[in-house]
C-alpha atoms as a PDB file:
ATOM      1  CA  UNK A   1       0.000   0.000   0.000  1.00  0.00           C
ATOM      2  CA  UNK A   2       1.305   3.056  -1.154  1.00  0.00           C
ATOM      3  CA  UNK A   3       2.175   5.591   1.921  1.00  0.00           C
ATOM      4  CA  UNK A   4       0.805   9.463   0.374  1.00  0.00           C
ATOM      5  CA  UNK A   5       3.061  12.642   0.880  1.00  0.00           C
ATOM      6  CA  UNK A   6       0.403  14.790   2.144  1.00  0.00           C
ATOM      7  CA  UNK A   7       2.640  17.807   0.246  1.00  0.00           C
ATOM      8  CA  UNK A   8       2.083  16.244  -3.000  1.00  0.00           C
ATOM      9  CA  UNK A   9      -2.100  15.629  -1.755  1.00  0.00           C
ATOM     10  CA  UNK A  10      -2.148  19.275  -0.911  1.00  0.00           C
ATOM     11  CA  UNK A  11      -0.995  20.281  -4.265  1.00  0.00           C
ATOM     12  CA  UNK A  12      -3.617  17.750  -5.690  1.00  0.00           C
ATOM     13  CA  UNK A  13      -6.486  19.688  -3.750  1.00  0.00           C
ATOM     14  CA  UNK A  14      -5.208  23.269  -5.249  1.00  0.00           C
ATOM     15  CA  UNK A  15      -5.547  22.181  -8.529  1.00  0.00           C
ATOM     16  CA  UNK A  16      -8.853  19.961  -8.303  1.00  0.00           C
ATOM     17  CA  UNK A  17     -10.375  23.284  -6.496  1.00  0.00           C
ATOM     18  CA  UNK A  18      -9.166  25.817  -9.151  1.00  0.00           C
ATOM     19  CA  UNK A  19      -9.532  22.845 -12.178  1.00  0.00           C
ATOM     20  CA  UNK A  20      -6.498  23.768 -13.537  1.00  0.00           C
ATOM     21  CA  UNK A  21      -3.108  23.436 -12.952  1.00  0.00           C
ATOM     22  CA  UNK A  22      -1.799  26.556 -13.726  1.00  0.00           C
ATOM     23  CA  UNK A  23      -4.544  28.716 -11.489  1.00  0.00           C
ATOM     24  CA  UNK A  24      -4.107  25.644  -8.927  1.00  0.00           C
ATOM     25  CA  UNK A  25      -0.075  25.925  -9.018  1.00  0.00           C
ATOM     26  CA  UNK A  26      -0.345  29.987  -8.654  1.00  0.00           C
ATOM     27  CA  UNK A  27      -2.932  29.590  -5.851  1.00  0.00           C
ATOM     28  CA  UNK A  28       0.077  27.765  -4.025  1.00  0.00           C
ATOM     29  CA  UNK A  29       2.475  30.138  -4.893  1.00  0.00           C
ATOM     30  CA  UNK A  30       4.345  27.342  -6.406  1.00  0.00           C
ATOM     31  CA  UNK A  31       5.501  27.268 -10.594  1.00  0.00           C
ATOM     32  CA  UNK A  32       3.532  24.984 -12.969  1.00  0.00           C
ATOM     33  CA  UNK A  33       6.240  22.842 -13.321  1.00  0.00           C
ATOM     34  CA  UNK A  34       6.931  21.709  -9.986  1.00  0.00           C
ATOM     35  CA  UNK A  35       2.625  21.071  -9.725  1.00  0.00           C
ATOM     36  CA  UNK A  36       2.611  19.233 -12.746  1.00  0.00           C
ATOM     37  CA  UNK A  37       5.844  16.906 -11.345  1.00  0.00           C
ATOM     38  CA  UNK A  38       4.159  16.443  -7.823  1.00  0.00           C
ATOM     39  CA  UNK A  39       1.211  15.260  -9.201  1.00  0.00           C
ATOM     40  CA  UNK A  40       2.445  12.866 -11.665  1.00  0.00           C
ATOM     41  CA  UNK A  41       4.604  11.456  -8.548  1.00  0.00           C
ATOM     42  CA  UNK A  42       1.250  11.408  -6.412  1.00  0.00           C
ATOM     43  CA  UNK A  43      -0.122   9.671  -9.804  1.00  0.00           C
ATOM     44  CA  UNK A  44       2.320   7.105  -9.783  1.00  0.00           C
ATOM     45  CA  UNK A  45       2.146   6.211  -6.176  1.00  0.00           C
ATOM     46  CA  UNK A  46      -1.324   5.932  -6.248  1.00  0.00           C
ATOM     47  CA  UNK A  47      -0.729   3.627  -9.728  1.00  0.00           C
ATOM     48  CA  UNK A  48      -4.071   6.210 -10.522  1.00  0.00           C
ATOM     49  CA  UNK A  49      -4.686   8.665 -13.053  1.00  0.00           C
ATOM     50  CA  UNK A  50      -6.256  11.442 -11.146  1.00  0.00           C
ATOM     51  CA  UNK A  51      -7.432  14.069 -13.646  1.00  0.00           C
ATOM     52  CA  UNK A  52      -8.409  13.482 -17.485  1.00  0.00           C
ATOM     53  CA  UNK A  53      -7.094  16.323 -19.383  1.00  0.00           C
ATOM     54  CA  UNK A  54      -8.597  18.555 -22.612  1.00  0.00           C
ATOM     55  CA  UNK A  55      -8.487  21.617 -24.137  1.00  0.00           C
ATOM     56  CA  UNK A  56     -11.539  22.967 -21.696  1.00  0.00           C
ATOM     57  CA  UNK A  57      -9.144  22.185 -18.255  1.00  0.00           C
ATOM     58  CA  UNK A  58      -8.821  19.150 -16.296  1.00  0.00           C
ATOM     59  CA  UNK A  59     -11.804  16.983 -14.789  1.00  0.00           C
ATOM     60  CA  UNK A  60     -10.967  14.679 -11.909  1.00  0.00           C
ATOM     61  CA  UNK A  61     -11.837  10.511 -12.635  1.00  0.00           C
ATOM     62  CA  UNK A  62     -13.694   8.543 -10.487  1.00  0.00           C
ATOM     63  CA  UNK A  63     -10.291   8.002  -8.642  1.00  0.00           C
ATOM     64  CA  UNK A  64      -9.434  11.556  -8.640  1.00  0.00           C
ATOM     65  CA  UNK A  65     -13.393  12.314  -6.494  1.00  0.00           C
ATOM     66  CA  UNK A  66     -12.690   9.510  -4.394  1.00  0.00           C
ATOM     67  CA  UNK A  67      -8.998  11.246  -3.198  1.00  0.00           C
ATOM     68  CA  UNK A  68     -10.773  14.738  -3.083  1.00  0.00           C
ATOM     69  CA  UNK A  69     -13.113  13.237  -1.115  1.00  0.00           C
ATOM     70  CA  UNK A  70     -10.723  12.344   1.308  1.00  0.00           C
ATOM     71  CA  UNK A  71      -7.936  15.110   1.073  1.00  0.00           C
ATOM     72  CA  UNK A  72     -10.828  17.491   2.199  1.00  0.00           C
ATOM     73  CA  UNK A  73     -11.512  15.403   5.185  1.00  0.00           C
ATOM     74  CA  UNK A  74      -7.510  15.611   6.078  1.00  0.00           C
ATOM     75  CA  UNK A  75      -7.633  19.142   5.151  1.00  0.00           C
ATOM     76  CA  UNK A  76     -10.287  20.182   7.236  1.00  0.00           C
ATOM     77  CA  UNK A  77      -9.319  18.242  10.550  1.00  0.00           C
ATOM     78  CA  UNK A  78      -5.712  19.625  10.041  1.00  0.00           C
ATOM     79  CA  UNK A  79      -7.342  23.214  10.327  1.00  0.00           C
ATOM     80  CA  UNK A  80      -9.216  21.979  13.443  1.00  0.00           C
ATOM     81  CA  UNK A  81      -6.519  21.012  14.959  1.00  0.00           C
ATOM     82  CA  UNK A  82      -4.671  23.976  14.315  1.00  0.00           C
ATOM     83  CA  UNK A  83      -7.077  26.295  15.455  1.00  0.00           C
ATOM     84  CA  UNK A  84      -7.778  27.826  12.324  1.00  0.00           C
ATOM     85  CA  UNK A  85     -11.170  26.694  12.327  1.00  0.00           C
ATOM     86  CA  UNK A  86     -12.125  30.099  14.931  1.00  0.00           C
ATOM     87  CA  UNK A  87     -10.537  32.376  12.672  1.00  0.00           C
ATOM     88  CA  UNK A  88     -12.846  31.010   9.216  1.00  0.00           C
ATOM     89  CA  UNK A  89     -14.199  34.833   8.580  1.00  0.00           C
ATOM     90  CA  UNK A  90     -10.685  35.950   7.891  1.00  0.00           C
ATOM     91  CA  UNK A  91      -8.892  32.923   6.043  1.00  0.00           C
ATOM     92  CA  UNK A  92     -11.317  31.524   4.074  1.00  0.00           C
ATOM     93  CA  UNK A  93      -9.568  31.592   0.583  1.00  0.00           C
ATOM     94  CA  UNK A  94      -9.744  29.358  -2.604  1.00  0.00           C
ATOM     95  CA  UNK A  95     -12.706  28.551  -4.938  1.00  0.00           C
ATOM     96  CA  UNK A  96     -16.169  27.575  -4.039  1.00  0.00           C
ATOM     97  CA  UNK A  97     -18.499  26.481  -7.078  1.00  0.00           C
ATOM     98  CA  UNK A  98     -21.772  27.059  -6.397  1.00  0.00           C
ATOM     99  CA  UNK A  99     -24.455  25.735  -8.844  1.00  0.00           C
ATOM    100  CA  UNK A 100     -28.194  27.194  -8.343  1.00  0.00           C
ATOM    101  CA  UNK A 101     -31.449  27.493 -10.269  1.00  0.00           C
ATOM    102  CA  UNK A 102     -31.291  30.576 -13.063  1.00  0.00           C
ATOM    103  CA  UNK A 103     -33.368  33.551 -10.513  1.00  0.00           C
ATOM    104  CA  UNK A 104     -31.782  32.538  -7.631  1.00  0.00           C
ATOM    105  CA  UNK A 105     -28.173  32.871  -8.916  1.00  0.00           C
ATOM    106  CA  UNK A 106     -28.708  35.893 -11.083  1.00  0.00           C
ATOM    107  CA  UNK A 107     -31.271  37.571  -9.440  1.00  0.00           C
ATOM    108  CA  UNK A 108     -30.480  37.371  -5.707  1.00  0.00           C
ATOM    109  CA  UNK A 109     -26.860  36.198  -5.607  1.00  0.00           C
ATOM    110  CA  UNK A 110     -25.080  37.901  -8.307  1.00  0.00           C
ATOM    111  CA  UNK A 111     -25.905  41.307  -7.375  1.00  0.00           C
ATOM    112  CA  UNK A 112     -24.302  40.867  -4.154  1.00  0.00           C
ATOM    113  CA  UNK A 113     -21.103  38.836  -4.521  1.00  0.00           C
ATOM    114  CA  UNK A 114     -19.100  41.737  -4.176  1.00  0.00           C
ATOM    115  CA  UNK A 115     -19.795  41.607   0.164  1.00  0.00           C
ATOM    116  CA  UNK A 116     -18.733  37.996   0.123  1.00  0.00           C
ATOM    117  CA  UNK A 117     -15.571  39.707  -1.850  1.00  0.00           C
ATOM    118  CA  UNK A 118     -15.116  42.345   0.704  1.00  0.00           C
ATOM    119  CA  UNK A 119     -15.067  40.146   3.542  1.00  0.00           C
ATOM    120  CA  UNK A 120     -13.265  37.525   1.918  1.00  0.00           C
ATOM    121  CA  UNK A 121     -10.625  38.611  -0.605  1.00  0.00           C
ATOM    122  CA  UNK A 122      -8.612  35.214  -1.383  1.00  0.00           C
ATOM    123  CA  UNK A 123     -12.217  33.554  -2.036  1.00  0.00           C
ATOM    124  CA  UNK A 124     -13.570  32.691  -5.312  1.00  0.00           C
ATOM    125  CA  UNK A 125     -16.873  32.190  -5.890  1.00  0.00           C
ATOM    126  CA  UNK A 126     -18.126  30.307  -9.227  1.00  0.00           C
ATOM    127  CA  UNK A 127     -21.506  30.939  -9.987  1.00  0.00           C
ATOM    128  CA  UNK A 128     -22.737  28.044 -11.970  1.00  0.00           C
ATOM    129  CA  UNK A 129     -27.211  29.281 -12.677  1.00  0.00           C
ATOM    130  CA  UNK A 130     -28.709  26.538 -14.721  1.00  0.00           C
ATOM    131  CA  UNK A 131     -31.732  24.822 -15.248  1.00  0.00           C
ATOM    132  CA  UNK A 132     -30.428  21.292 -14.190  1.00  0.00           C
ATOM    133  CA  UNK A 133     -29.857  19.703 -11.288  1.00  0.00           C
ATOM    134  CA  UNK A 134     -25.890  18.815 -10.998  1.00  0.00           C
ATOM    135  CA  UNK A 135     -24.179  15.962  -8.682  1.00  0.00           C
ATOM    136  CA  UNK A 136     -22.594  17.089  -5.830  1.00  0.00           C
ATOM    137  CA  UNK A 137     -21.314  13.165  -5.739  1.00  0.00           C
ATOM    138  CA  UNK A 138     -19.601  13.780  -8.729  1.00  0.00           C
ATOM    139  CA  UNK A 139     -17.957  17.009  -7.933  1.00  0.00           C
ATOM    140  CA  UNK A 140     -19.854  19.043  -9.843  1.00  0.00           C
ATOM    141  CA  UNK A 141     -20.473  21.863  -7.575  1.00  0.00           C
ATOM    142  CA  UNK A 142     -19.410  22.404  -3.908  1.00  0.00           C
ATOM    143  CA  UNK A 143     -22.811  23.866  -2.546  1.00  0.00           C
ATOM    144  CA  UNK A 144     -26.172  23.622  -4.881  1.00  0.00           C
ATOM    145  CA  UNK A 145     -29.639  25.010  -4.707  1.00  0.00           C
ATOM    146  CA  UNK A 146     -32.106  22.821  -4.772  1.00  0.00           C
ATOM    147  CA  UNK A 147     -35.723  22.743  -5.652  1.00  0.00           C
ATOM    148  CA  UNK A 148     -36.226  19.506  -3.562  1.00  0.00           C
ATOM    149  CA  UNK A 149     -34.381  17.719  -0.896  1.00  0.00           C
ATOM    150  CA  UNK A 150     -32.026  15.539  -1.839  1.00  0.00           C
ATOM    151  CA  UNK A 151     -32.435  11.730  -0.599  1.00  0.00           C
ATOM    152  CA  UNK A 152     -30.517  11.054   2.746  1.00  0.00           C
ATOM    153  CA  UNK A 153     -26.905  10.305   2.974  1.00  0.00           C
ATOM    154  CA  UNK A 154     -23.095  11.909   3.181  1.00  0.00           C
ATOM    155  CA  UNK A 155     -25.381  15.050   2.075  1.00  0.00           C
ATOM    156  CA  UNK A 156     -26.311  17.802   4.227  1.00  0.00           C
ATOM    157  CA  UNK A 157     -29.339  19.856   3.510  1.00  0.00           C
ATOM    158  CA  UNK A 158     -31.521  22.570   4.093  1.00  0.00           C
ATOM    159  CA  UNK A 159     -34.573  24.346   3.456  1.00  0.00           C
ATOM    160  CA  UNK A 160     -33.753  28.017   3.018  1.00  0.00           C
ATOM    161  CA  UNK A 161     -36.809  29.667   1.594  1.00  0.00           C
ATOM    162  CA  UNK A 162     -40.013  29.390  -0.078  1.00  0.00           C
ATOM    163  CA  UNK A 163     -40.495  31.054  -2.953  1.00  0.00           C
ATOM    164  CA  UNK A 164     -43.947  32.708  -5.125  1.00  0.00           C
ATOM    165  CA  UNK A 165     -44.648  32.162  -9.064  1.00  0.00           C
ATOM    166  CA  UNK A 166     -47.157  34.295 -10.432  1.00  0.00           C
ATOM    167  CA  UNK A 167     -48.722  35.031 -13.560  1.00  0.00           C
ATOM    168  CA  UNK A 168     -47.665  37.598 -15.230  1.00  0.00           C
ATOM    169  CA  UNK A 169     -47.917  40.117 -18.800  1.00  0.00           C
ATOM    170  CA  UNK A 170     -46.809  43.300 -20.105  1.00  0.00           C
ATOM    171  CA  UNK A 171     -48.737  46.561 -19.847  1.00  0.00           C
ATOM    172  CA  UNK A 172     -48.451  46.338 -23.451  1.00  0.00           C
ATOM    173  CA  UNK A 173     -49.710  43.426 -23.828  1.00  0.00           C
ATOM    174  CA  UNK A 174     -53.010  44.010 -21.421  1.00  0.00           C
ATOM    175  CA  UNK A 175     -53.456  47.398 -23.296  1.00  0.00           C
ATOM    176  CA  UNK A 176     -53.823  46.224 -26.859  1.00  0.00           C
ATOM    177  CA  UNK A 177     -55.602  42.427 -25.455  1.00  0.00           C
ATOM    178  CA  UNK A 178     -59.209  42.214 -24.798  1.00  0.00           C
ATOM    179  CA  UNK A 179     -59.586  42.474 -21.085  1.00  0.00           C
ATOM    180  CA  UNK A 180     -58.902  39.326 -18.929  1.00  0.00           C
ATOM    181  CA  UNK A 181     -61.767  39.448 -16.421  1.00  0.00           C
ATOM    182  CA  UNK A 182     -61.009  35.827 -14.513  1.00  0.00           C
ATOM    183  CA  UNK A 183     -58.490  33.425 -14.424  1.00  0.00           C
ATOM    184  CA  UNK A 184     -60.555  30.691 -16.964  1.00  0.00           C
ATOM    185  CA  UNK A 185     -59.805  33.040 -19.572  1.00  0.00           C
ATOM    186  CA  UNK A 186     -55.934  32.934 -19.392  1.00  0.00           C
ATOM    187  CA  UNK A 187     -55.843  29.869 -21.528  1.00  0.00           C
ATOM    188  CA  UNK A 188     -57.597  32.018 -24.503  1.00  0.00           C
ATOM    189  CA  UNK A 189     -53.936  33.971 -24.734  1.00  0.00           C
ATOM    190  CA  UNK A 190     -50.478  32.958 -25.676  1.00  0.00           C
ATOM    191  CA  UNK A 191     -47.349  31.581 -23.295  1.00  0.00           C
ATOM    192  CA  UNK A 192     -44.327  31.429 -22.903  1.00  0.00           C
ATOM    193  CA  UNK A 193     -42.592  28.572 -21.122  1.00  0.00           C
ATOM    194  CA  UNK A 194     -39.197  26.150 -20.676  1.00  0.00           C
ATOM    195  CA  UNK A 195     -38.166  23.936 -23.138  1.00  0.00           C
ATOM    196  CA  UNK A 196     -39.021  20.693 -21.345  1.00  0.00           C
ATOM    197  CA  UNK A 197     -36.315  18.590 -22.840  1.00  0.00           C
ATOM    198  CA  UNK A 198     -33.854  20.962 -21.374  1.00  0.00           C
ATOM    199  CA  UNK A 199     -34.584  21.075 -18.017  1.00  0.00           C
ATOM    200  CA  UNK A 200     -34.461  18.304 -15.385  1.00  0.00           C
ATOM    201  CA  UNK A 201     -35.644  19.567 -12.445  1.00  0.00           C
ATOM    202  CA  UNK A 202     -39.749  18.404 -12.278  1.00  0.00           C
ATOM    203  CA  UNK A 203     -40.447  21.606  -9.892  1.00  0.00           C
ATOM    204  CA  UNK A 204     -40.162  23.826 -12.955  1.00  0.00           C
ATOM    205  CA  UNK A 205     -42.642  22.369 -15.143  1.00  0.00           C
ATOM    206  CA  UNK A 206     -45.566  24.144 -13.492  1.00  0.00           C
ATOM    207  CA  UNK A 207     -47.278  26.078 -16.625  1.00  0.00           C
ATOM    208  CA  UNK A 208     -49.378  22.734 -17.163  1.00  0.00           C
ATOM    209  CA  UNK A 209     -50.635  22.946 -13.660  1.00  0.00           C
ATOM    210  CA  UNK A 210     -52.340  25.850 -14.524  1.00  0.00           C
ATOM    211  CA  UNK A 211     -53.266  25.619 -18.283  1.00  0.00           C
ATOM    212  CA  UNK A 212     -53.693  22.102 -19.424  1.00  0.00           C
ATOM    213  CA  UNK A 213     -53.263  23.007 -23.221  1.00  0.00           C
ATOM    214  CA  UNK A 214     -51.389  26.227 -23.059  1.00  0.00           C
ATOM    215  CA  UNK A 215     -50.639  28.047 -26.899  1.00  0.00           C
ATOM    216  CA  UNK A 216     -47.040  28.223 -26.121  1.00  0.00           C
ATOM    217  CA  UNK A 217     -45.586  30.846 -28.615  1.00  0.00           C
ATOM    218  CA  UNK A 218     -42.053  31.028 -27.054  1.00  0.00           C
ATOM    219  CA  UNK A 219     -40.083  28.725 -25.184  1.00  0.00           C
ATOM    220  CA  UNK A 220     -36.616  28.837 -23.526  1.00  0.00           C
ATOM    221  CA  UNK A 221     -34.007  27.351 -20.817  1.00  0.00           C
ATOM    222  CA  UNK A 222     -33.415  30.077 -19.511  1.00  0.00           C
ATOM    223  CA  UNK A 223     -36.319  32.228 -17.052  1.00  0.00           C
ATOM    224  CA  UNK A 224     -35.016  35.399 -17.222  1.00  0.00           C
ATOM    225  CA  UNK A 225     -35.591  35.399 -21.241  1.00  0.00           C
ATOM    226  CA  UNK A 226     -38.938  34.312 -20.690  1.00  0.00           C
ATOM    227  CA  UNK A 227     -39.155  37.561 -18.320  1.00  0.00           C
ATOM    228  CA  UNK A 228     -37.541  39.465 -20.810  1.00  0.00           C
ATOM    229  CA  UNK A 229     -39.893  38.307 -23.552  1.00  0.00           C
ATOM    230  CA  UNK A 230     -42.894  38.735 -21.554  1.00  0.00           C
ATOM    231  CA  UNK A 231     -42.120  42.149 -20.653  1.00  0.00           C
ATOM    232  CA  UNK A 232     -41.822  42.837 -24.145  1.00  0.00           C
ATOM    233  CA  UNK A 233     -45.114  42.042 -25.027  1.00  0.00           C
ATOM    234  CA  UNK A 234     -44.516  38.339 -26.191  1.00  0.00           C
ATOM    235  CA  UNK A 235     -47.631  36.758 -23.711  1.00  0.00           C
ATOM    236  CA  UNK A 236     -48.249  35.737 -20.305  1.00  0.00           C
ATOM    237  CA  UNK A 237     -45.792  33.692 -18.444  1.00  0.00           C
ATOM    238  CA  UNK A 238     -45.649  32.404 -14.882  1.00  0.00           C
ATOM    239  CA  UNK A 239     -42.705  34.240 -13.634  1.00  0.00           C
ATOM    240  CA  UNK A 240     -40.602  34.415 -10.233  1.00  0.00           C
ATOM    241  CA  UNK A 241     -42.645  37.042  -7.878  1.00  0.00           C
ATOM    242  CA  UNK A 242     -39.175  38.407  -6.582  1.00  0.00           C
ATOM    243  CA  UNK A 243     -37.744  38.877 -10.154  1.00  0.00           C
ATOM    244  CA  UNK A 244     -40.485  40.177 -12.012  1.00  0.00           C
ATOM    245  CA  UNK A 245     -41.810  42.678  -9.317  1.00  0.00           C
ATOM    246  CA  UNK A 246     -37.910  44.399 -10.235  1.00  0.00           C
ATOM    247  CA  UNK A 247     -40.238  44.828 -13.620  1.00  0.00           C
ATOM    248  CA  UNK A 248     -42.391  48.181 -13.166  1.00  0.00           C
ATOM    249  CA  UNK A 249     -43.643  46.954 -17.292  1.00  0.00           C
ATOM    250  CA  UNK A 250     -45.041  43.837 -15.393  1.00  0.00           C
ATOM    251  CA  UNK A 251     -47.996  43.195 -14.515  1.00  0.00           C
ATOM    252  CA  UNK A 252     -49.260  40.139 -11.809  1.00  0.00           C
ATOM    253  CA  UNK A 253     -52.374  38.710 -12.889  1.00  0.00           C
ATOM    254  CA  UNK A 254     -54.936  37.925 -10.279  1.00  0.00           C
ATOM    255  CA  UNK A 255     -52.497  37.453  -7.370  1.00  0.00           C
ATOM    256  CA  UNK A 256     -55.098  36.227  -5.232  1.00  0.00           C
ATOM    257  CA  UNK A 257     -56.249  33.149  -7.158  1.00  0.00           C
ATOM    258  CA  UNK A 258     -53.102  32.519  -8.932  1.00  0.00           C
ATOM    259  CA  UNK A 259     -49.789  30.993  -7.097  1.00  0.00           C
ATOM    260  CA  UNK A 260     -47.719  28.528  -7.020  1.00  0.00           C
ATOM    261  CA  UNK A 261     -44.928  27.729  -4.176  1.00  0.00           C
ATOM    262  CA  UNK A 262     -41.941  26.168  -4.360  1.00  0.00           C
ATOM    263  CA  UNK A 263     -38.848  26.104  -2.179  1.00  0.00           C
ATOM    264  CA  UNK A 264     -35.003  26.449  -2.478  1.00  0.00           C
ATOM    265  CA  UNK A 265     -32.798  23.777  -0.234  1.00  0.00           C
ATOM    266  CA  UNK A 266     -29.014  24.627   0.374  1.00  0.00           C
ATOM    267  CA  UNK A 267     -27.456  21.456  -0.026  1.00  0.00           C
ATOM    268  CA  UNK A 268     -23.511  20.466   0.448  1.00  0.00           C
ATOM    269  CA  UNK A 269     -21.197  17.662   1.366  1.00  0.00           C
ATOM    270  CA  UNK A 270     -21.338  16.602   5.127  1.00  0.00           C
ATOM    271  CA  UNK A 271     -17.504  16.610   5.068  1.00  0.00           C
ATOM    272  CA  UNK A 272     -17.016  19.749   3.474  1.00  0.00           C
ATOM    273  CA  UNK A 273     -19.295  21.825   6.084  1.00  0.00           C
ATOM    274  CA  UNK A 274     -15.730  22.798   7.848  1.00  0.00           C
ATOM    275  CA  UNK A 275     -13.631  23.870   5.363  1.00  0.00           C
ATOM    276  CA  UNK A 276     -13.464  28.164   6.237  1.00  0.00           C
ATOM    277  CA  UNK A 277     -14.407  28.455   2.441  1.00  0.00           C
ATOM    278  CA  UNK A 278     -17.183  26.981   2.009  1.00  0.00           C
ATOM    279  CA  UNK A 279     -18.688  27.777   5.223  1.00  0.00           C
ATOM    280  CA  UNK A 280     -17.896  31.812   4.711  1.00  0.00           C
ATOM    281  CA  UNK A 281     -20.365  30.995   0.831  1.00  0.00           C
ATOM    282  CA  UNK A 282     -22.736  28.604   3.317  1.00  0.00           C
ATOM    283  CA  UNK A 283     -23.124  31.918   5.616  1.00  0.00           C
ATOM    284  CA  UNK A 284     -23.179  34.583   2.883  1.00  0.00           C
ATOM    285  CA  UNK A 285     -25.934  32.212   1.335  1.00  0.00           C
ATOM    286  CA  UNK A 286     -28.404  32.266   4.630  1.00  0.00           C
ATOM    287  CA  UNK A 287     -27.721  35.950   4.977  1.00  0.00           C
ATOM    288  CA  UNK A 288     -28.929  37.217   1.462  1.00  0.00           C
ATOM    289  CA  UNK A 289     -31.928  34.733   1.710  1.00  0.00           C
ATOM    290  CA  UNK A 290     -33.220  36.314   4.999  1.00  0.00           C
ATOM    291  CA  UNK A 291     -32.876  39.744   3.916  1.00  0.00           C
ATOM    292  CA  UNK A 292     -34.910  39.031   0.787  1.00  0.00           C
ATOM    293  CA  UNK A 293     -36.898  36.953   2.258  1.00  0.00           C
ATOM    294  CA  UNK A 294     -40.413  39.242   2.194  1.00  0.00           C
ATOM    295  CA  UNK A 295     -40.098  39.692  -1.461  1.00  0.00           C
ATOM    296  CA  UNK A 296     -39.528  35.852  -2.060  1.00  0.00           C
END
């Protein structure tokens, strides 16, 4: 059994985190040279390729999750017992990858990354806003945002915050459309909607909940085109509350009778809850959900 230099694991963790081995070897203050000849030596005693390597970067094997796995267990015990552990608001450093649904990322988290900056210069934060739901067991992402919880195991969740979908159009669109006097009348208009072979996530297929046989006129992946084509006059969409209220061109459609819920989980590794950097992103997270929380 081979016996691991935990220099040469250290150097592996720097480049998995950054996924590349020059940002990795510079994050060490090391050259790229010397990174590149530690890890082929940490290759060889492990008899392991860690990392498969392309034009886009470098993407750790099945081998290469399993070590990260455990190098961030080492990692985060050796800060324990160091003490460093008390002083996480002012060391946290590295990158965090954090992969969301499209309105939460750009919508509540973008506009505010620059505090997590300020408090935390050495700490990168990857924003990764899609419409599919990525595997933290695979590496994917360091923290998601879920529209369900995840099924128990070495995964830590929880639920940060529901969340309103309303129906919404242009003023526009209402102006130069015959009057909509009660919600059986929506389906008489056009939508806009997702693509549904491009998203995975079940929670956002929610236009057929309320109109069986929508006329879709407009689809797309991505929410905030739908906003942007529905405040141009496209049709009627249903539309995050808390992004299209930032809208004054929108207009909700009977609020009272119309509204769907869902909820955003924070979800992580169990053995990653230590590490300063990803618990400075876990706390920036749970602060910019509870002071938005009234317009979610």
């Amino acid at each position: 059994m081979p016996v691991l230099n935990w220099d040469d694991v250290r150097i592996f963790l720097g480049i998995a985190r950054d996924r590349s081995l020059l940002a990795g070897a510079r994050r060490l203050g090391i050259d790229h040279t010397t990174a590149s000849r530690r890890l082929t030596s940490l290759e060889d005693a492990l008899g392991a390729r860690l990392f498969d390597r392309s034009p886009r970067g470098l993407t750790l094997t099945s081998g290469g999750m399993s070590l990260l796995a455990y190098a961030q267990r080492i990692e985060a015990e050796l800060l324990e017992a160091s003490g460093d552990l008390s002083q996480r608001d002012s060391s946290a450093e590295g990158s965090v990858r954090l992969a969301t649904p499209e309105a939460f990322g750009t919508i509540l988290i973008a506009p505010k990354v620059s505090r997590l900056h300020r408090r935390h210069p050495l700490l990168q934060l990857e924003l990764a806003p899609e419409s599919r739901t990525v595997s933290l067991s695979k590496r994917e992402a360091d923290i998601a945002i879920g529209l369900t919880r995840p099924p128990k195991g070495r995964l830590i969740s929880r639920r940060l915050t529901d969340y309103r979908i309303g129906l919404y159009a242009s003023r526009e669109y209402l102006d130069r459309s015959p009057p909509l006097h009660s919600p059986d009348e929506v389906g008489k208009h056009p939508f806009i909607g997702y693509i549904d072979e491009y998203i995975d996530m079940p929670e956002l297929r929610y236009l057929n909940q309320l109109v069986a046989d929508a006329h879709t006129t407009f689809r797309s992946s991505s929410v905030i085109a739908q906003q942007t084509a529905v405040s141009a006059g496209a049709g009627l969409a249903l539309l995050h509350v808390f992004a299209a209220s930032q809208d004054d061109n929108l207009v909700r459609l009977f609020p009272q009778e119309i509204e769907i819920i869902r909820s955003y989980w924070m979800i992580f590794h169990a053995d990653q809850q230590k590490l300063p950097r990803v618990r400075a992103v876990i706390d920036f997270l749970e602060e910019v959900v509870a002071e938005d929380r009234a317009r979610l």
